[in-house]
C-alpha atoms as a PDB file:
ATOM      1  CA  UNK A   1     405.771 140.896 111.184  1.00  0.00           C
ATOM      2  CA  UNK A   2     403.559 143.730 110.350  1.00  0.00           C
ATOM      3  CA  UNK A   3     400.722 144.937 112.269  1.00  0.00           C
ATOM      4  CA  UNK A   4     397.674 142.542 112.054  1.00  0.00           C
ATOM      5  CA  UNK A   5     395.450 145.969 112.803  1.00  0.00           C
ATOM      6  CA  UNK A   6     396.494 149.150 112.436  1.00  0.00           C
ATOM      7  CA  UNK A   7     395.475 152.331 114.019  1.00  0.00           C
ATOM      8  CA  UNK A   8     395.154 156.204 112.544  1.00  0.00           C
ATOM      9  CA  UNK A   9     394.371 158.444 114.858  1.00  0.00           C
ATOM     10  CA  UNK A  10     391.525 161.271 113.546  1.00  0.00           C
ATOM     11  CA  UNK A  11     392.309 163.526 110.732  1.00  0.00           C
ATOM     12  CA  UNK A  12     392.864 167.060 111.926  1.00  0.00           C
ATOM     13  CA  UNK A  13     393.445 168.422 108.541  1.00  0.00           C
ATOM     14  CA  UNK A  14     391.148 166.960 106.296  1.00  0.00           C
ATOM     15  CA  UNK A  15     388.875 163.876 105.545  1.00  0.00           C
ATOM     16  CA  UNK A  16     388.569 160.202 105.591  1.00  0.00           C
ATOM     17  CA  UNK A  17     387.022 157.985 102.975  1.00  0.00           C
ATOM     18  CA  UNK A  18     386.641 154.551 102.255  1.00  0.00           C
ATOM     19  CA  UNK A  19     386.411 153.014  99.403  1.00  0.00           C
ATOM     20  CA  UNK A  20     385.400 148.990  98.010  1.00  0.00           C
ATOM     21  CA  UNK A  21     387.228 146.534  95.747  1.00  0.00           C
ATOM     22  CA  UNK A  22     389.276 148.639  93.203  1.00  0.00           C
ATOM     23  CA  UNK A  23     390.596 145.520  91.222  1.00  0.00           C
ATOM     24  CA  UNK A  24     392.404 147.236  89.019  1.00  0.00           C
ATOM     25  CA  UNK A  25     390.360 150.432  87.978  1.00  0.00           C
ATOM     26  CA  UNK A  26     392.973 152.884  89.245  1.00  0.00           C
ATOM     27  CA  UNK A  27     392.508 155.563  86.675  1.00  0.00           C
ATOM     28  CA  UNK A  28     388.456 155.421  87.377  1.00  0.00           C
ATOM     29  CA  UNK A  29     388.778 155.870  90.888  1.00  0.00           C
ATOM     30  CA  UNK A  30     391.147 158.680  90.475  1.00  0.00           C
ATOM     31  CA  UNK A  31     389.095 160.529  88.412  1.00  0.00           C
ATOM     32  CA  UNK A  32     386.365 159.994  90.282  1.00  0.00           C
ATOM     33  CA  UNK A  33     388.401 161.310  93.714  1.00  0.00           C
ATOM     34  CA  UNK A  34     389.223 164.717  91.709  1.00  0.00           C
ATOM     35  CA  UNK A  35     384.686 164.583  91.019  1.00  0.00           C
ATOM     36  CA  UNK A  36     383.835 164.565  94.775  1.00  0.00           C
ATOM     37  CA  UNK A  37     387.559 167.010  95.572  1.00  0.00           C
ATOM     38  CA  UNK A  38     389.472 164.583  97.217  1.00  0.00           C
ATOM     39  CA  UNK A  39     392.549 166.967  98.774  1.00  0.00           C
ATOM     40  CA  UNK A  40     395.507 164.989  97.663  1.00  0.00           C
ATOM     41  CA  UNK A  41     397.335 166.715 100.452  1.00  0.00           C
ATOM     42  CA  UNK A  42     394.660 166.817 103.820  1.00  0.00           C
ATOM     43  CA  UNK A  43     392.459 163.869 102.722  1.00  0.00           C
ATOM     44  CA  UNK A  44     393.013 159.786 103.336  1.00  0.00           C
ATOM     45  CA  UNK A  45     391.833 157.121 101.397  1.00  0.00           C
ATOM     46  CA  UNK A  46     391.169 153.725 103.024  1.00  0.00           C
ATOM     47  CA  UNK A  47     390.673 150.538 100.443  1.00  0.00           C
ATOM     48  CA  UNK A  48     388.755 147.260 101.884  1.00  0.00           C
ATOM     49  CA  UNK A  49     391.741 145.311  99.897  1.00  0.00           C
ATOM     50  CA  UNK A  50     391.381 143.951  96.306  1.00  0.00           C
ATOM     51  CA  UNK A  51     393.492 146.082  94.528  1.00  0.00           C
ATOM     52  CA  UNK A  52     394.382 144.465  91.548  1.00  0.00           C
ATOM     53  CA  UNK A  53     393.101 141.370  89.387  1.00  0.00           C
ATOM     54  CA  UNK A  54     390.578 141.848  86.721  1.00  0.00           C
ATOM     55  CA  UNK A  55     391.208 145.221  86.044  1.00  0.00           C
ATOM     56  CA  UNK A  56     393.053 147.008  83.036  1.00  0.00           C
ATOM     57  CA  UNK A  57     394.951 149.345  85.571  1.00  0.00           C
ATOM     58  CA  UNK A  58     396.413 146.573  88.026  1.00  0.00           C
ATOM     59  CA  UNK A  59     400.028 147.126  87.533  1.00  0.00           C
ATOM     60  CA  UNK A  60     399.253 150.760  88.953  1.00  0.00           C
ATOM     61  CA  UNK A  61     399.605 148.866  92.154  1.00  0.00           C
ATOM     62  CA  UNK A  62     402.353 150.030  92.418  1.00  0.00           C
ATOM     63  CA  UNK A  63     402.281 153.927  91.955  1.00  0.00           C
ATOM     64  CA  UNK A  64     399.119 153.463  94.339  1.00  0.00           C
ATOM     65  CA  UNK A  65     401.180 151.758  97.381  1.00  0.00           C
ATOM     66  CA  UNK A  66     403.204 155.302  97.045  1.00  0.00           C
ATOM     67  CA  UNK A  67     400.999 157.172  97.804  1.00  0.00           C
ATOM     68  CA  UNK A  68     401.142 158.777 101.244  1.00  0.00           C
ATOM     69  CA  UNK A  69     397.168 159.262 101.536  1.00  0.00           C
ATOM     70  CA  UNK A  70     396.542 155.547 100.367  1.00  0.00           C
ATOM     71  CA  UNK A  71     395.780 152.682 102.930  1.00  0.00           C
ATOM     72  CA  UNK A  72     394.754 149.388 102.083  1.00  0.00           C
ATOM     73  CA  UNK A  73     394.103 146.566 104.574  1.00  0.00           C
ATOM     74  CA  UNK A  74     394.738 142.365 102.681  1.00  0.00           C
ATOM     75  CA  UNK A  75     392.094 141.510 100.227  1.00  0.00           C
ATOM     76  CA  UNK A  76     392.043 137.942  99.327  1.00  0.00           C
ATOM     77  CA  UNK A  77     393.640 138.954  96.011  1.00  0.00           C
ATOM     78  CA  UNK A  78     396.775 139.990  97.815  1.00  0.00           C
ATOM     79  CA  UNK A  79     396.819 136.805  99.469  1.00  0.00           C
ATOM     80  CA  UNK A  80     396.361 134.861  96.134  1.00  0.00           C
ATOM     81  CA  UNK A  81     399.401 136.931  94.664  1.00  0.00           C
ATOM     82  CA  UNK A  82     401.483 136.092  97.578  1.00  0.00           C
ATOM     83  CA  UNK A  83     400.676 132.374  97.386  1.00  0.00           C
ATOM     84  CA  UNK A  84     401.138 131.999  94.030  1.00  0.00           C
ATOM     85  CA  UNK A  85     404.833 133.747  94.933  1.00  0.00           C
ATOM     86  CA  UNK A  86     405.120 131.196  97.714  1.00  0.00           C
ATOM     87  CA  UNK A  87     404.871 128.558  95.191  1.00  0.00           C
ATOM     88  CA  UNK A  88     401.280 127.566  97.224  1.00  0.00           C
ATOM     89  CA  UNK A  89     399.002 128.404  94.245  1.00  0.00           C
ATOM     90  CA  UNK A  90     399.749 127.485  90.401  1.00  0.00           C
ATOM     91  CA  UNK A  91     399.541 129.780  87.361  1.00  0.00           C
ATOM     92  CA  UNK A  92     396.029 128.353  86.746  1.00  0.00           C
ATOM     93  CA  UNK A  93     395.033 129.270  89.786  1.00  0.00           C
ATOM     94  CA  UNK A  94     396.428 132.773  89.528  1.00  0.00           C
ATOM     95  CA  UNK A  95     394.639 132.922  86.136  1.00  0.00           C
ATOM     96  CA  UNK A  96     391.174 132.376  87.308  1.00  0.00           C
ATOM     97  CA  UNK A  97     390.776 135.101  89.476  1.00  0.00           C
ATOM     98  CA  UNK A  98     392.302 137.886  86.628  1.00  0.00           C
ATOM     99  CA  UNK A  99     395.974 137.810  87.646  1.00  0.00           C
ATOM    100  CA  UNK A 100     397.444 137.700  84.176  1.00  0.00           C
ATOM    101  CA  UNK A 101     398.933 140.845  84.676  1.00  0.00           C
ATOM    102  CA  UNK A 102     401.200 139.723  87.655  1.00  0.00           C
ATOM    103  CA  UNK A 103     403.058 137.154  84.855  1.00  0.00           C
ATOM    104  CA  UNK A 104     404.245 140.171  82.499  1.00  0.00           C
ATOM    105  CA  UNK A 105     405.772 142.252  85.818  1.00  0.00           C
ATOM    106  CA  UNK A 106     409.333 142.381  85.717  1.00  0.00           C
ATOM    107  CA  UNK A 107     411.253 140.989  88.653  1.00  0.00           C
ATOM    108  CA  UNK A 108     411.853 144.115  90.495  1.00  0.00           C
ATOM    109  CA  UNK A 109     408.193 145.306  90.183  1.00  0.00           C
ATOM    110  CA  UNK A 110     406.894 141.620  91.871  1.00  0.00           C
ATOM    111  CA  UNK A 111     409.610 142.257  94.874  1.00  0.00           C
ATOM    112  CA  UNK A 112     408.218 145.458  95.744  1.00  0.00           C
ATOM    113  CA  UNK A 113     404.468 144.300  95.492  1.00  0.00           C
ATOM    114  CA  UNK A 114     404.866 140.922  97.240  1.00  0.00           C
ATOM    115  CA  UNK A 115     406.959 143.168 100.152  1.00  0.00           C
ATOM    116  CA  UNK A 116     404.490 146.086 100.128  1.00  0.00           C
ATOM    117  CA  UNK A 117     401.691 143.237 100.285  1.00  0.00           C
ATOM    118  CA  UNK A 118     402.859 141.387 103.503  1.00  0.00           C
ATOM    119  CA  UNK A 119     403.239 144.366 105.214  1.00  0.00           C
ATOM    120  CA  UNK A 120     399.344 144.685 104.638  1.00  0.00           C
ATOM    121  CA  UNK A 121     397.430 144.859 107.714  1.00  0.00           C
ATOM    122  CA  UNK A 122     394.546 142.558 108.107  1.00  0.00           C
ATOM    123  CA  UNK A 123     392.419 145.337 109.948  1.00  0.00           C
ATOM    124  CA  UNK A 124     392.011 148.995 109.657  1.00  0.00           C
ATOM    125  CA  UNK A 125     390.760 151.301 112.411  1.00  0.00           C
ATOM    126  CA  UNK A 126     389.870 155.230 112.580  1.00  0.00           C
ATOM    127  CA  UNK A 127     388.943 157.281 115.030  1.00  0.00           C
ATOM    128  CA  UNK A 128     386.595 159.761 113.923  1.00  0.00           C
ATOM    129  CA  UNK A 129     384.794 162.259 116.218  1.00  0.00           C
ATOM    130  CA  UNK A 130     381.637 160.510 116.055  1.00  0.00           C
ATOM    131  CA  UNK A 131     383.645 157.154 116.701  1.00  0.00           C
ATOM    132  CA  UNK A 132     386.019 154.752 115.664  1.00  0.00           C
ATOM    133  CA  UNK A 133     385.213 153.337 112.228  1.00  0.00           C
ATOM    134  CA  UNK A 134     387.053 149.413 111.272  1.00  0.00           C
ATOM    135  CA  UNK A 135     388.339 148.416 107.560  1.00  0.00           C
ATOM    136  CA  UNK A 136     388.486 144.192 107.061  1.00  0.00           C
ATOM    137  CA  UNK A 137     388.457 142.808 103.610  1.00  0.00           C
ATOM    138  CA  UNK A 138     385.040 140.243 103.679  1.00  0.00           C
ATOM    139  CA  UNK A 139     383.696 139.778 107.882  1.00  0.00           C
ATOM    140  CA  UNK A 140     384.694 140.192 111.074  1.00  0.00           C
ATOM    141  CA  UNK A 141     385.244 137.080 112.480  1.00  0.00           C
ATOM    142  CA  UNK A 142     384.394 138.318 116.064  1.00  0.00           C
ATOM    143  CA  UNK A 143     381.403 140.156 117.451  1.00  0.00           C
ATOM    144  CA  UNK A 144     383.553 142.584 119.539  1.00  0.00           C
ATOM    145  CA  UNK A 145     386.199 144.405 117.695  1.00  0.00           C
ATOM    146  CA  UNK A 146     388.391 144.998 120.786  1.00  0.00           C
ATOM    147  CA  UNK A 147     388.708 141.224 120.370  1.00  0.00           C
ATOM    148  CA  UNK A 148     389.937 141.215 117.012  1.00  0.00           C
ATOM    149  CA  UNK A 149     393.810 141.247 118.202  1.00  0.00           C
ATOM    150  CA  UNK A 150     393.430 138.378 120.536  1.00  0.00           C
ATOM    151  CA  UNK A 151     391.458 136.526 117.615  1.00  0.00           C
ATOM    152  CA  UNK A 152     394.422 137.180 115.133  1.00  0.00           C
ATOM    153  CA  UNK A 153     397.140 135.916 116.965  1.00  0.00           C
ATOM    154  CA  UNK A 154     395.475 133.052 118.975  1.00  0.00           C
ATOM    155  CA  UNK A 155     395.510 129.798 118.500  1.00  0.00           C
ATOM    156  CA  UNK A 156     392.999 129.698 115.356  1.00  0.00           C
ATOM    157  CA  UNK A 157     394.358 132.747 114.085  1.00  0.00           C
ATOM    158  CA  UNK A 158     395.026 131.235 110.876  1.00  0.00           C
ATOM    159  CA  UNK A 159     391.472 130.035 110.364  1.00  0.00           C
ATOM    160  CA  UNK A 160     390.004 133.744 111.629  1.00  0.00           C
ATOM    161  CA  UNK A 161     392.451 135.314 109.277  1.00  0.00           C
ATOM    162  CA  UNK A 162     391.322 133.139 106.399  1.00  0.00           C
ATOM    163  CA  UNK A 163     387.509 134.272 107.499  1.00  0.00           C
ATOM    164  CA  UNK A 164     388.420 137.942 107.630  1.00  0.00           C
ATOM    165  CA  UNK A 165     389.373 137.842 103.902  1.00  0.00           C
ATOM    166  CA  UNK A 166     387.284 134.920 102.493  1.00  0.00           C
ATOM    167  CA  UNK A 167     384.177 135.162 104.049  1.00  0.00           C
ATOM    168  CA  UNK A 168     380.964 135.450 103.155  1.00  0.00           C
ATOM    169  CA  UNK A 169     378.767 135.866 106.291  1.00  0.00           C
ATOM    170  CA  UNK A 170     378.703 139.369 106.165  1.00  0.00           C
ATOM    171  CA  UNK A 171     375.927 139.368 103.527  1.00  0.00           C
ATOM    172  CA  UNK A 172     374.142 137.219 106.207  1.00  0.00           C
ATOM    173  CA  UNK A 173     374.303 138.232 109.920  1.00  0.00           C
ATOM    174  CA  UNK A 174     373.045 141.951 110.996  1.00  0.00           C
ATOM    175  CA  UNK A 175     374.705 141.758 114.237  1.00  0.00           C
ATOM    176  CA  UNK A 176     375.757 144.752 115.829  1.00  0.00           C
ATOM    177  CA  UNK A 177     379.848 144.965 115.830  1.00  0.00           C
ATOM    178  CA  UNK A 178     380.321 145.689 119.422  1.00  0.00           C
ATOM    179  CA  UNK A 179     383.340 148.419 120.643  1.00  0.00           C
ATOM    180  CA  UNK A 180     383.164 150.377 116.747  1.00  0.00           C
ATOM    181  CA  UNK A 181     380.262 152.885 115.149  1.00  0.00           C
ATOM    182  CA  UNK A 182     380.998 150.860 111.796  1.00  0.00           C
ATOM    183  CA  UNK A 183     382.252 148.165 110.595  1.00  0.00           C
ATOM    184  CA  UNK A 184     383.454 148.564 106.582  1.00  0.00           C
ATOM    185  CA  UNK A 185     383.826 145.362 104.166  1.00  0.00           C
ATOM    186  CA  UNK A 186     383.838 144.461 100.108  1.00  0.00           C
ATOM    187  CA  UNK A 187     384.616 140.898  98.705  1.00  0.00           C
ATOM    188  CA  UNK A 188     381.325 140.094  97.965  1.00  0.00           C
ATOM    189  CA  UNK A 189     379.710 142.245  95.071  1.00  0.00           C
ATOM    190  CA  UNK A 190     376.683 143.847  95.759  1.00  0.00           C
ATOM    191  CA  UNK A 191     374.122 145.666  93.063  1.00  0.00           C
ATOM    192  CA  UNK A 192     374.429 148.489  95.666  1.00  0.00           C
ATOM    193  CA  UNK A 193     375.786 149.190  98.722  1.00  0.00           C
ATOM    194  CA  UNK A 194     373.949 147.858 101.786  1.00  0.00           C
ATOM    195  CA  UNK A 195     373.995 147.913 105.961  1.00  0.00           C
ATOM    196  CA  UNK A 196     373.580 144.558 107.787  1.00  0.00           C
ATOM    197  CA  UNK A 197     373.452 145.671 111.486  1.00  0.00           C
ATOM    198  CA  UNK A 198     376.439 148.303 111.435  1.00  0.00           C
ATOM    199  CA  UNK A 199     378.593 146.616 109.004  1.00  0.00           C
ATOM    200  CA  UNK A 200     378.281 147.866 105.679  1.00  0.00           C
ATOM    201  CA  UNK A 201     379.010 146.159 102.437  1.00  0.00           C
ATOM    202  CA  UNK A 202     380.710 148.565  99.737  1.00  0.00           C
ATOM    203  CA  UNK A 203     381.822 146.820  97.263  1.00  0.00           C
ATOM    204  CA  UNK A 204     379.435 147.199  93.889  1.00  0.00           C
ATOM    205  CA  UNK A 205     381.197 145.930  91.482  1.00  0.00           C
ATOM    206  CA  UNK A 206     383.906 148.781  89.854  1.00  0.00           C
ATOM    207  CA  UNK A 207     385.414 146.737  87.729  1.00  0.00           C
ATOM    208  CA  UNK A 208     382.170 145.152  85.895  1.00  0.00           C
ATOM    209  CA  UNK A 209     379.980 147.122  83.199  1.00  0.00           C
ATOM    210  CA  UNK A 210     377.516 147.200  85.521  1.00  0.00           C
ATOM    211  CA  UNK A 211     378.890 148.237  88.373  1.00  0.00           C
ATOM    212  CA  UNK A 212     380.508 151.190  89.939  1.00  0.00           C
ATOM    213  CA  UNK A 213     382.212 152.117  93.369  1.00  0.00           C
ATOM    214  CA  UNK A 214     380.889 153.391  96.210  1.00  0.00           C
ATOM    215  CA  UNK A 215     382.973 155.327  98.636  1.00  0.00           C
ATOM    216  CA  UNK A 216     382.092 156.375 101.851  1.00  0.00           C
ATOM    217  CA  UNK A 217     383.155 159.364 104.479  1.00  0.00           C
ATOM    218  CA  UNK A 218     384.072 158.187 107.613  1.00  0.00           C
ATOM    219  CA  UNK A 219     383.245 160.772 109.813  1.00  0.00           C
ATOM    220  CA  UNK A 220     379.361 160.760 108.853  1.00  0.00           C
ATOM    221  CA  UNK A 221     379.689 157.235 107.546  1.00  0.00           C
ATOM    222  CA  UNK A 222     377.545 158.879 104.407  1.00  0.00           C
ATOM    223  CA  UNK A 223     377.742 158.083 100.650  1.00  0.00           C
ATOM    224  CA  UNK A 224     379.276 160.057  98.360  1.00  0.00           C
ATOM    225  CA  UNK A 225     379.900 157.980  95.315  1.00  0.00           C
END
């Protein structure tokens, strides 16, 4: 079973960044990583989940879970994909959130996606030298982050898991995360990026005509995109 939250320890060699909902816009978001000189060898990328779906770029998944500076936690996209492997969701159901792409992968491409995808962790955090900075897909179901792991695995851990990638709250409460400096999400699309309390909303929209992404340094917890 993989790690519900994972842990990096600070970056000694280069910087962090986060960035929202990527669904599918792969070759966007890596030009726009050479724009701001992302260090392909120093730097990290985190993702809030929501890699694929939508986009014209999805099956590049799969170059993208290569990567050695790439880290995504689940978006509810990767949970859709593995339910629909699971035979829990139908193909109409995979349709309607922009999954046509998964039906024209060939068998080996799915098995490597559906493993790389349960190995997902469900929560991201960094330490940072101004303090540690946590990844979720859509909320936090828990106003103390050292609770998250006890939340997880408990005895609604299903239900808090489904929150953590489904949820909508975070547009709502601006509550202060306890035990973090920041608390990163996407899911919801926003016509720019916002902070409710110290969680902060990032995901505007890439893959629209409208929108673009927003991707944030960790260590200052500042804007660059």
């Amino acid at each position: 079973m993989p790690k519900l939250i994972k842990h990096f320890t600070k970056n000694t060699k280069g910087k962090d960044y986060v960035v929202g909902d990527i669904h599918g816009m792969f070759k966007k978001l890596y030009e726009i990583l050479k724009q701001i000189g992302f260090n392909f060898e120093n730097d990290r990328l985190f993702s809030v989940g929501d890699l694929g779906d939508r986009g014209p770029d999805s099956p590049d998944i799969i170059q993208w879970l290569n990567y050695p500076w790439f880290f995504p936690v689940m978006g509810n996209h990767e949970q859709i994909t593995l339910l629909y492997e699971s035979k829990r969701y139908n193909e109409k159901d995979l349709l309607s959130v922009g999954g046509e792409w998964w039906l024209s992968l060939n068998k080996k491409s799915k098995k490597f996606i559906v493993e790389a995808y349960k190995n997902l962790p469900i929560a991201i955090e960094v330490e940072t030298n101004n303090g540690l900075v946590g990844i979720i897909h859509a909320h936090c179901p828990h106003a103390d982050w050292n609770k998250l792991s006890e939340v997880f695995s408990g005895m609604n851990s299903v239900k808090m898991i489904n929150k953590a990638l489904w949820s909508m709250d975070s547009t709502l409460h601006t509550d202060i995360i306890k035990n973090v400096k920041a608390v990163v999400v996407g899911h919801m699309t926003q016509s720019d990026y916002i902070i409710n309390g110290n969680v902060h909303l990032i995901d505007t929209g890439a893959v629209y005509s409208e929108g673009n992404f927003t991707i944030l340094e960790l260590e200052s917890m500042k804007k660059v995109t």
